[in-house]
N, C-alpha and C. Protein backbone atom coordinates (compact mmCIF):
# COMPACT_ATOMS: atom_id res chain seq x y z
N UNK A 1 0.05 -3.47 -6.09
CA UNK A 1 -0.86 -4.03 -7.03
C UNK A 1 -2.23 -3.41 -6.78
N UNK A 2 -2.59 -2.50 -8.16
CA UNK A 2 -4.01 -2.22 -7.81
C UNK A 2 -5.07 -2.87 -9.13
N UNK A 3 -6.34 -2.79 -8.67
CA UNK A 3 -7.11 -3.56 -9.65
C UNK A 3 -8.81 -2.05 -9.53
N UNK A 4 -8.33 -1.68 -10.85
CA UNK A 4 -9.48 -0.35 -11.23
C UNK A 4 -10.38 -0.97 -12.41
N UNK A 5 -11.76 -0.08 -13.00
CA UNK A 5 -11.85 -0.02 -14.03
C UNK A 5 -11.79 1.78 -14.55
N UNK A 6 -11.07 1.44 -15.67
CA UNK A 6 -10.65 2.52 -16.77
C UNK A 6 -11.56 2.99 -17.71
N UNK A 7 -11.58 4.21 -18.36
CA UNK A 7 -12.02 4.30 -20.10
C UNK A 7 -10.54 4.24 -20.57
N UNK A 8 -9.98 4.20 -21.64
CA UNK A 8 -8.83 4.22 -22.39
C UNK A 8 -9.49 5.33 -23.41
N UNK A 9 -8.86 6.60 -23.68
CA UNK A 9 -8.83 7.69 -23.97
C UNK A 9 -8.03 8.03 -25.67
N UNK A 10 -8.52 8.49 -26.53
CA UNK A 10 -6.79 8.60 -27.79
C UNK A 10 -6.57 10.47 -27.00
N UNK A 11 -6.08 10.89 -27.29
CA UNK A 11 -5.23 11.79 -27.42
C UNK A 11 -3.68 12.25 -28.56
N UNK A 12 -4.28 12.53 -29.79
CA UNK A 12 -3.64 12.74 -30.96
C UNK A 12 -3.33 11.06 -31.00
N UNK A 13 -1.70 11.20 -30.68
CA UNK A 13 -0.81 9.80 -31.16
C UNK A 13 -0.92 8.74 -30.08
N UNK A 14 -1.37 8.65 -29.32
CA UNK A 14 -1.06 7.95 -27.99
C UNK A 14 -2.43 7.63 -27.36
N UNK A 15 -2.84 6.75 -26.19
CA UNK A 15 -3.66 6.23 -24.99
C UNK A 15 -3.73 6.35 -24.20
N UNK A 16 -4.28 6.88 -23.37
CA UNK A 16 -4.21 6.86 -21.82
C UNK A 16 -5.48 6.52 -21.21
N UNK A 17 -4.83 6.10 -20.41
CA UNK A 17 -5.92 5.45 -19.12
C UNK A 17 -5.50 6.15 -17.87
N UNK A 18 -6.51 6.46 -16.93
CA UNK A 18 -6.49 7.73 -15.97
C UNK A 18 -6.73 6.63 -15.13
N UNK A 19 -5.57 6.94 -14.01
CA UNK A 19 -5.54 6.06 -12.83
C UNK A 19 -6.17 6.98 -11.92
N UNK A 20 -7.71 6.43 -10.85
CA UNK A 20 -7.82 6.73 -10.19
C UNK A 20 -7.16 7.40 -8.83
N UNK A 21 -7.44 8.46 -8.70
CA UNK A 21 -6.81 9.59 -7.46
C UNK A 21 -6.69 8.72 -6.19
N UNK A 22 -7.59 7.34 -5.57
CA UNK A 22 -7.46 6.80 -5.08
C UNK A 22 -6.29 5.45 -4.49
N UNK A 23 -6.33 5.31 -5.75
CA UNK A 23 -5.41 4.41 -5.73
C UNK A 23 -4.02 5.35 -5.65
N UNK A 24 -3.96 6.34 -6.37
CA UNK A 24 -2.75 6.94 -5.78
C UNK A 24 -2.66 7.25 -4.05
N UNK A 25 -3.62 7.86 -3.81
CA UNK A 25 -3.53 8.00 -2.21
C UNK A 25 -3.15 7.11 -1.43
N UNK A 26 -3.73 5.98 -2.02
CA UNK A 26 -3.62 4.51 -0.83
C UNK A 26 -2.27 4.09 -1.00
N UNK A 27 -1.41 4.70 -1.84
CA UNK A 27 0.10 3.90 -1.60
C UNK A 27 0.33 2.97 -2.71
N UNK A 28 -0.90 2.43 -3.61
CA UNK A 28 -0.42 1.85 -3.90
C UNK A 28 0.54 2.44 -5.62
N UNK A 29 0.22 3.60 -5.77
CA UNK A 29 1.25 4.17 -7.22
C UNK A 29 2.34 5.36 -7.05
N UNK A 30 2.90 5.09 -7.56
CA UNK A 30 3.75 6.34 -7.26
C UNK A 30 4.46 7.18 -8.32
N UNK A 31 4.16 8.36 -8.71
CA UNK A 31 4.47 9.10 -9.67
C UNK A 31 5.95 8.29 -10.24
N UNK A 32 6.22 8.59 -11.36
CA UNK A 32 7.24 8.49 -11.96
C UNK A 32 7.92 6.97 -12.25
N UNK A 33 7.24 6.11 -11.43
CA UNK A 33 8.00 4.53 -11.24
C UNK A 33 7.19 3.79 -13.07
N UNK A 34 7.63 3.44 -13.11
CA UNK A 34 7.22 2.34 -14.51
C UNK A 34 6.66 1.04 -13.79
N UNK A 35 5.22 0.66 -14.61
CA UNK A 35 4.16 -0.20 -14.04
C UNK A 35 4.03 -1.10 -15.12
N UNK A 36 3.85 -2.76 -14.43
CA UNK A 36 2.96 -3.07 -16.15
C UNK A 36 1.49 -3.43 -15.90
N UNK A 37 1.47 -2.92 -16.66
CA UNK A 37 -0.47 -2.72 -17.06
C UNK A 37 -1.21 -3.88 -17.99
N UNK A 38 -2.46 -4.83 -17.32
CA UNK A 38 -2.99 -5.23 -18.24
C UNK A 38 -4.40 -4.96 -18.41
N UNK A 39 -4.81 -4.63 -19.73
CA UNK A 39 -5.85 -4.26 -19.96
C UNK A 39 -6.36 -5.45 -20.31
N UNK A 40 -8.30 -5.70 -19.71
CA UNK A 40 -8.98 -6.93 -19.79
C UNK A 40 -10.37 -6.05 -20.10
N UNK A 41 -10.79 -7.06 -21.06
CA UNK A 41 -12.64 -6.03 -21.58
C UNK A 41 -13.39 -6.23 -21.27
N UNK A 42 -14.01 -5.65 -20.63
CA UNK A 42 -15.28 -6.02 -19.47
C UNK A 42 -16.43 -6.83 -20.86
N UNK A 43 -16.64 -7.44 -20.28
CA UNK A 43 -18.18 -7.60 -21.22
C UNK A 43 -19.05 -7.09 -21.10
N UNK A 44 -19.97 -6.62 -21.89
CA UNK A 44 -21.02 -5.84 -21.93
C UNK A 44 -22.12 -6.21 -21.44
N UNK A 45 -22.91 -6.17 -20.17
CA UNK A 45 -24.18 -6.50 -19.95
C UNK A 45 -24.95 -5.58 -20.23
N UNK A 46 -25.58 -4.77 -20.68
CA UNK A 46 -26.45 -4.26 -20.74
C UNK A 46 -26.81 -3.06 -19.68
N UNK A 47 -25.65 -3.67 -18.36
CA UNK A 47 -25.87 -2.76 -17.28
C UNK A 47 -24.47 -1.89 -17.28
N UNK A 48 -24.73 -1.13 -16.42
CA UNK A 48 -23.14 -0.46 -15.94
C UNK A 48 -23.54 -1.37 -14.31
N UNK A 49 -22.11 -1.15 -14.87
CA UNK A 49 -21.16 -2.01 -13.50
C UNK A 49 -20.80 -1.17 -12.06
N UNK A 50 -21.65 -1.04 -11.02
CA UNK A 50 -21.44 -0.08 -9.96
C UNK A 50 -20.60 -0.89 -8.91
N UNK A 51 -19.99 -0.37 -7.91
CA UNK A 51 -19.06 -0.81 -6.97
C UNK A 51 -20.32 -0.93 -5.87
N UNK A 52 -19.58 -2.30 -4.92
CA UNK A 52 -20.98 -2.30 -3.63
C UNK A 52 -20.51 -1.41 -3.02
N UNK A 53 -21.83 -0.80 -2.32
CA UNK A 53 -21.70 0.17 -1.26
C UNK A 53 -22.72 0.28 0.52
N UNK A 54 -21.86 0.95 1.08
CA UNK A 54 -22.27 0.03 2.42
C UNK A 54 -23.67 0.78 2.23
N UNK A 55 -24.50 0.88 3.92
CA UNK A 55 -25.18 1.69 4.35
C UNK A 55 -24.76 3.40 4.48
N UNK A 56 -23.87 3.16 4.50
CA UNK A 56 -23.41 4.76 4.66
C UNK A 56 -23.62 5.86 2.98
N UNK A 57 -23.36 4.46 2.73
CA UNK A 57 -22.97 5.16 0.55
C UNK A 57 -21.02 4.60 0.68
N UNK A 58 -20.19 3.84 1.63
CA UNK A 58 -19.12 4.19 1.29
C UNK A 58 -18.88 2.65 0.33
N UNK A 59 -17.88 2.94 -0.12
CA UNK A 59 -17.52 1.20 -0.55
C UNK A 59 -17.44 0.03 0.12
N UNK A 60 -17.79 -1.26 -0.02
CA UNK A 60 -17.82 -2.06 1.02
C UNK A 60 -16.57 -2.32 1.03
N UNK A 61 -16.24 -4.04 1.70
CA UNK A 61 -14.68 -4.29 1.90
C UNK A 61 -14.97 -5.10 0.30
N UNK A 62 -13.48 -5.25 -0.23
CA UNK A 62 -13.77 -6.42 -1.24
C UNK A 62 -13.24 -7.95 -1.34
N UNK A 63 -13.41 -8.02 -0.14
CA UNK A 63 -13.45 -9.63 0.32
C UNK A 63 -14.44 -9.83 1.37
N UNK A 64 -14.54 -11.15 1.68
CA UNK A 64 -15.96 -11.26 2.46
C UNK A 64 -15.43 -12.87 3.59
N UNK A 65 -15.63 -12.64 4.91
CA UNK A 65 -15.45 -13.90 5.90
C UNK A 65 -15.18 -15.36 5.09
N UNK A 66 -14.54 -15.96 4.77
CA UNK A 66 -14.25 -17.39 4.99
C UNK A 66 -13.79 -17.63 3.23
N UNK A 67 -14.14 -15.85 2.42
CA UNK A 67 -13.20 -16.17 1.27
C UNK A 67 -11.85 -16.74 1.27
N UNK A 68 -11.25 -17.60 0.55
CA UNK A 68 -9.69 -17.72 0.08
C UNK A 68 -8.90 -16.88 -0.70
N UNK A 69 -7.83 -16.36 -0.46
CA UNK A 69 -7.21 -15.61 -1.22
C UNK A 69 -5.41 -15.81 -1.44
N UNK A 70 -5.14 -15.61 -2.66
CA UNK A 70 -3.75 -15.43 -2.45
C UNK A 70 -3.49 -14.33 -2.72
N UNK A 71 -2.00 -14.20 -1.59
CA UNK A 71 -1.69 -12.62 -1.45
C UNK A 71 0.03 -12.49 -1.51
N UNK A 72 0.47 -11.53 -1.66
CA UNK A 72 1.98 -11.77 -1.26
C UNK A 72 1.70 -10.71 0.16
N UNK A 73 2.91 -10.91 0.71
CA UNK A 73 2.92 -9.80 1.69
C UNK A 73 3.88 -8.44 1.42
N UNK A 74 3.55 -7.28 1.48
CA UNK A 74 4.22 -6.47 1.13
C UNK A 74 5.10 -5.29 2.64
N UNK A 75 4.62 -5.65 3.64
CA UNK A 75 4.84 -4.89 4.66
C UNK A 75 4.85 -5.69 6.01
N UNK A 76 5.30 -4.93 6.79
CA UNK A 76 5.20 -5.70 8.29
C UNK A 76 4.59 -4.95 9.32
N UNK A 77 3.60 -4.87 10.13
CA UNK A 77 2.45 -4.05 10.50
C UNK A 77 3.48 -3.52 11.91
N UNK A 78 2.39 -2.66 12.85
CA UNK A 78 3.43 -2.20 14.07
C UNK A 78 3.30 -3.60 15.24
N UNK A 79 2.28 -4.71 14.82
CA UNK A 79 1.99 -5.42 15.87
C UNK A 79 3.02 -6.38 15.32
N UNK A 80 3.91 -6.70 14.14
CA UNK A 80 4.90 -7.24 13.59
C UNK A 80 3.79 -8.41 12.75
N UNK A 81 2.23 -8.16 12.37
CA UNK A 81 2.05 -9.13 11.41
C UNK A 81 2.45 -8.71 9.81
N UNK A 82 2.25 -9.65 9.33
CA UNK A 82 2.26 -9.17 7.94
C UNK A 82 1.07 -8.53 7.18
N UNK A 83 1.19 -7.86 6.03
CA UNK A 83 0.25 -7.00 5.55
C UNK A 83 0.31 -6.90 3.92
N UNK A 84 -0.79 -7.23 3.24
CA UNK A 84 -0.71 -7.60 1.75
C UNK A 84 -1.93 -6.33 1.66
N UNK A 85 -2.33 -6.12 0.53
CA UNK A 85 -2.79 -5.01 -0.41
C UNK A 85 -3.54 -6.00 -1.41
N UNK A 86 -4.78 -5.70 -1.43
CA UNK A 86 -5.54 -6.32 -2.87
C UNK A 86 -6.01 -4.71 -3.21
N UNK A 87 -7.55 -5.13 -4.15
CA UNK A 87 -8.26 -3.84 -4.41
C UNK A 87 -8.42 -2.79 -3.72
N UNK A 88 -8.27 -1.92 -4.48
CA UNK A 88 -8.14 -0.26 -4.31
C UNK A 88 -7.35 -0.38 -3.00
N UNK A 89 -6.44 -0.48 -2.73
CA UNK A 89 -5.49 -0.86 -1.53
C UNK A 89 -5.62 -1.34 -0.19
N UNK A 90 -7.00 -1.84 -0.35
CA UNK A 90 -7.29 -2.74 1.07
C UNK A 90 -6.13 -3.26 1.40
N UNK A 91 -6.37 -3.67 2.85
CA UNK A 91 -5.62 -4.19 3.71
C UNK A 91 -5.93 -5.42 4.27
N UNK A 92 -4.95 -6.76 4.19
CA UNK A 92 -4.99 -7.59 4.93
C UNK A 92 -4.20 -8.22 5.55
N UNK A 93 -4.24 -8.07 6.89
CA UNK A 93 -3.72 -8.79 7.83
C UNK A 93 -3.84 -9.81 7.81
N UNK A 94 -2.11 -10.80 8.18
CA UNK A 94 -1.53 -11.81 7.80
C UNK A 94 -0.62 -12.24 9.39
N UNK A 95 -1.71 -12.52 10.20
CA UNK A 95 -0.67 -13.03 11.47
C UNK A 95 1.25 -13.87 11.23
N UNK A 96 1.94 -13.93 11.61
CA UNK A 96 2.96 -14.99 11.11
C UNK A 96 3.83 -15.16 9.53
N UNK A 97 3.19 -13.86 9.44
CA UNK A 97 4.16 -13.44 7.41
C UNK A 97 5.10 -12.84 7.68
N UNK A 98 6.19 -12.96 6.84
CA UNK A 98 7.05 -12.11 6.30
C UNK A 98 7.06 -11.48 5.13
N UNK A 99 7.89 -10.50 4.64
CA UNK A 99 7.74 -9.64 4.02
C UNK A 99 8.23 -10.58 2.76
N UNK A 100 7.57 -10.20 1.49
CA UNK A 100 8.14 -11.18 0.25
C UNK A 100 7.30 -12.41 0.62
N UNK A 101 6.71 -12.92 0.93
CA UNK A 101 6.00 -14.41 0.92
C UNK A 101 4.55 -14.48 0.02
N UNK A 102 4.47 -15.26 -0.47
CA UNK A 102 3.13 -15.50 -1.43
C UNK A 102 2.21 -16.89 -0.68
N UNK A 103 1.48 -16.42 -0.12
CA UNK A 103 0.27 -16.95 0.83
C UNK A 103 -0.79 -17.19 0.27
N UNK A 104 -1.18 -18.66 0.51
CA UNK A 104 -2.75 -18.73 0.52
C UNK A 104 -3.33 -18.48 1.85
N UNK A 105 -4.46 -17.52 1.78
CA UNK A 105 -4.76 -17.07 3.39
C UNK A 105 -6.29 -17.40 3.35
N UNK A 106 -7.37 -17.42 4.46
CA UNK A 106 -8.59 -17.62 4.48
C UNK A 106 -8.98 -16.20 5.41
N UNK A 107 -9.71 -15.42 4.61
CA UNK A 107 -10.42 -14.64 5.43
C UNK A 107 -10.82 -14.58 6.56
N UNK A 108 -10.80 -14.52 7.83
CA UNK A 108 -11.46 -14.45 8.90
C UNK A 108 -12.25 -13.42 9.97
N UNK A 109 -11.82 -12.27 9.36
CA UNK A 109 -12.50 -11.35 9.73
C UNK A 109 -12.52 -10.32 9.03
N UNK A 110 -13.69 -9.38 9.09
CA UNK A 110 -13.16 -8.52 7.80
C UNK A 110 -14.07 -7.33 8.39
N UNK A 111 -13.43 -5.96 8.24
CA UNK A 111 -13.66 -4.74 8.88
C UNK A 111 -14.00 -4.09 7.65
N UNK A 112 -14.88 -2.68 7.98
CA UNK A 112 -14.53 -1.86 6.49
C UNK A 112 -13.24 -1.57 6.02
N UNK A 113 -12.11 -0.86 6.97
CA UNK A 113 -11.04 -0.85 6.56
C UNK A 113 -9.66 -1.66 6.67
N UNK A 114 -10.18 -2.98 6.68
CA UNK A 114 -8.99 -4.03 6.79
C UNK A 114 -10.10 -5.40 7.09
N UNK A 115 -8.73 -5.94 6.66
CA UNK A 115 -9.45 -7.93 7.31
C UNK A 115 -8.08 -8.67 7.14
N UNK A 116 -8.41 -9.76 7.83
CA UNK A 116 -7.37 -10.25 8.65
C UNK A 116 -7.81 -11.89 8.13
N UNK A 117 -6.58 -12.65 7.66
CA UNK A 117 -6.28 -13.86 6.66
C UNK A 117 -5.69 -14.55 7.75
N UNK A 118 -5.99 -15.36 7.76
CA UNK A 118 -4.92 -17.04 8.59
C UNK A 118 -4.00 -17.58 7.24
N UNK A 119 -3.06 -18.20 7.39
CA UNK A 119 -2.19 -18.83 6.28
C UNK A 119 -3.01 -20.08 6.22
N UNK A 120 -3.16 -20.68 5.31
CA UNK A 120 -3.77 -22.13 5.00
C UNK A 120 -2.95 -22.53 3.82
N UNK A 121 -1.97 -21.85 3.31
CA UNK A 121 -0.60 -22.56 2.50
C UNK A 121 0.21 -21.73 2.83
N UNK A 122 1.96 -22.07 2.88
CA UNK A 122 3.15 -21.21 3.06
C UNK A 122 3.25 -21.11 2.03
N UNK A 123 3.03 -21.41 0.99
CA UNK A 123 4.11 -20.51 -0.89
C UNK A 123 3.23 -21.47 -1.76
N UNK A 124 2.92 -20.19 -2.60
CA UNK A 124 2.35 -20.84 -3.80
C UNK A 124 2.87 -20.03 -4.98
N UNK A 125 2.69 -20.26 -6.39
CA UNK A 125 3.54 -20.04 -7.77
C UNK A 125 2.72 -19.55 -8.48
């Protein structure tokens, strides 16, 4: 599961929307597989919409200490926690998951390249 923003393009008969090179890298797309896509319309402020960025210039994380989130888990790490994927394929560590589970987790720590969720529900719908 990745979450971008797009232009949507015509090209003669057809649409396309250009998936960021990123999101391919991070694992989360993979040539040739069939996806479903929903397109949502930003509203217009007046501004353009920039991504935060650290001190360095890089992207920040996109969750933040003591947020809530639900996640599924998609992997099982080498320390045997579990590991879910939000935006642009961050990583979060999921002490006590299994693979396939849909978690409410609470942020608890959060790195540039990963952060790490406690369970605060076993399954949600």
């Amino acid at each position: 599961m990745c979450l971008f923003n797009a232009e949507v393009s015509r090209e003669n008969d057809r649409y396309v929307v250009e998936v960021p090179r990123r999101e391919v890298e991070a694992g989360s797309i993979d040539s040739g597989e069939i996806y479903r896509v929903a397109l949502i319309t930003r509203e217009e402020t007046g501004e353009e919409t920039h991504e935060k960025t650290d001190s360095s210039g890089g992207p920040q994380p996109p969750v933040e200490q003591g947020e809530v989130r639900y996640v599924e888990i998609e992997d099982i790490g080498k320390q045997g926690d579990g590991i879910a994927r939000v935006e642009r394929g961050y990583v979060i560590i999921v002490p006590d998951a299994e693979i396939g589970e849909q978690v409410k987790v609470e942020i608890t720590e959060v790195k540039s390249n990963f952060a790490v969720g406690e369970i605060i529900e076993e399954t949600f719908e």
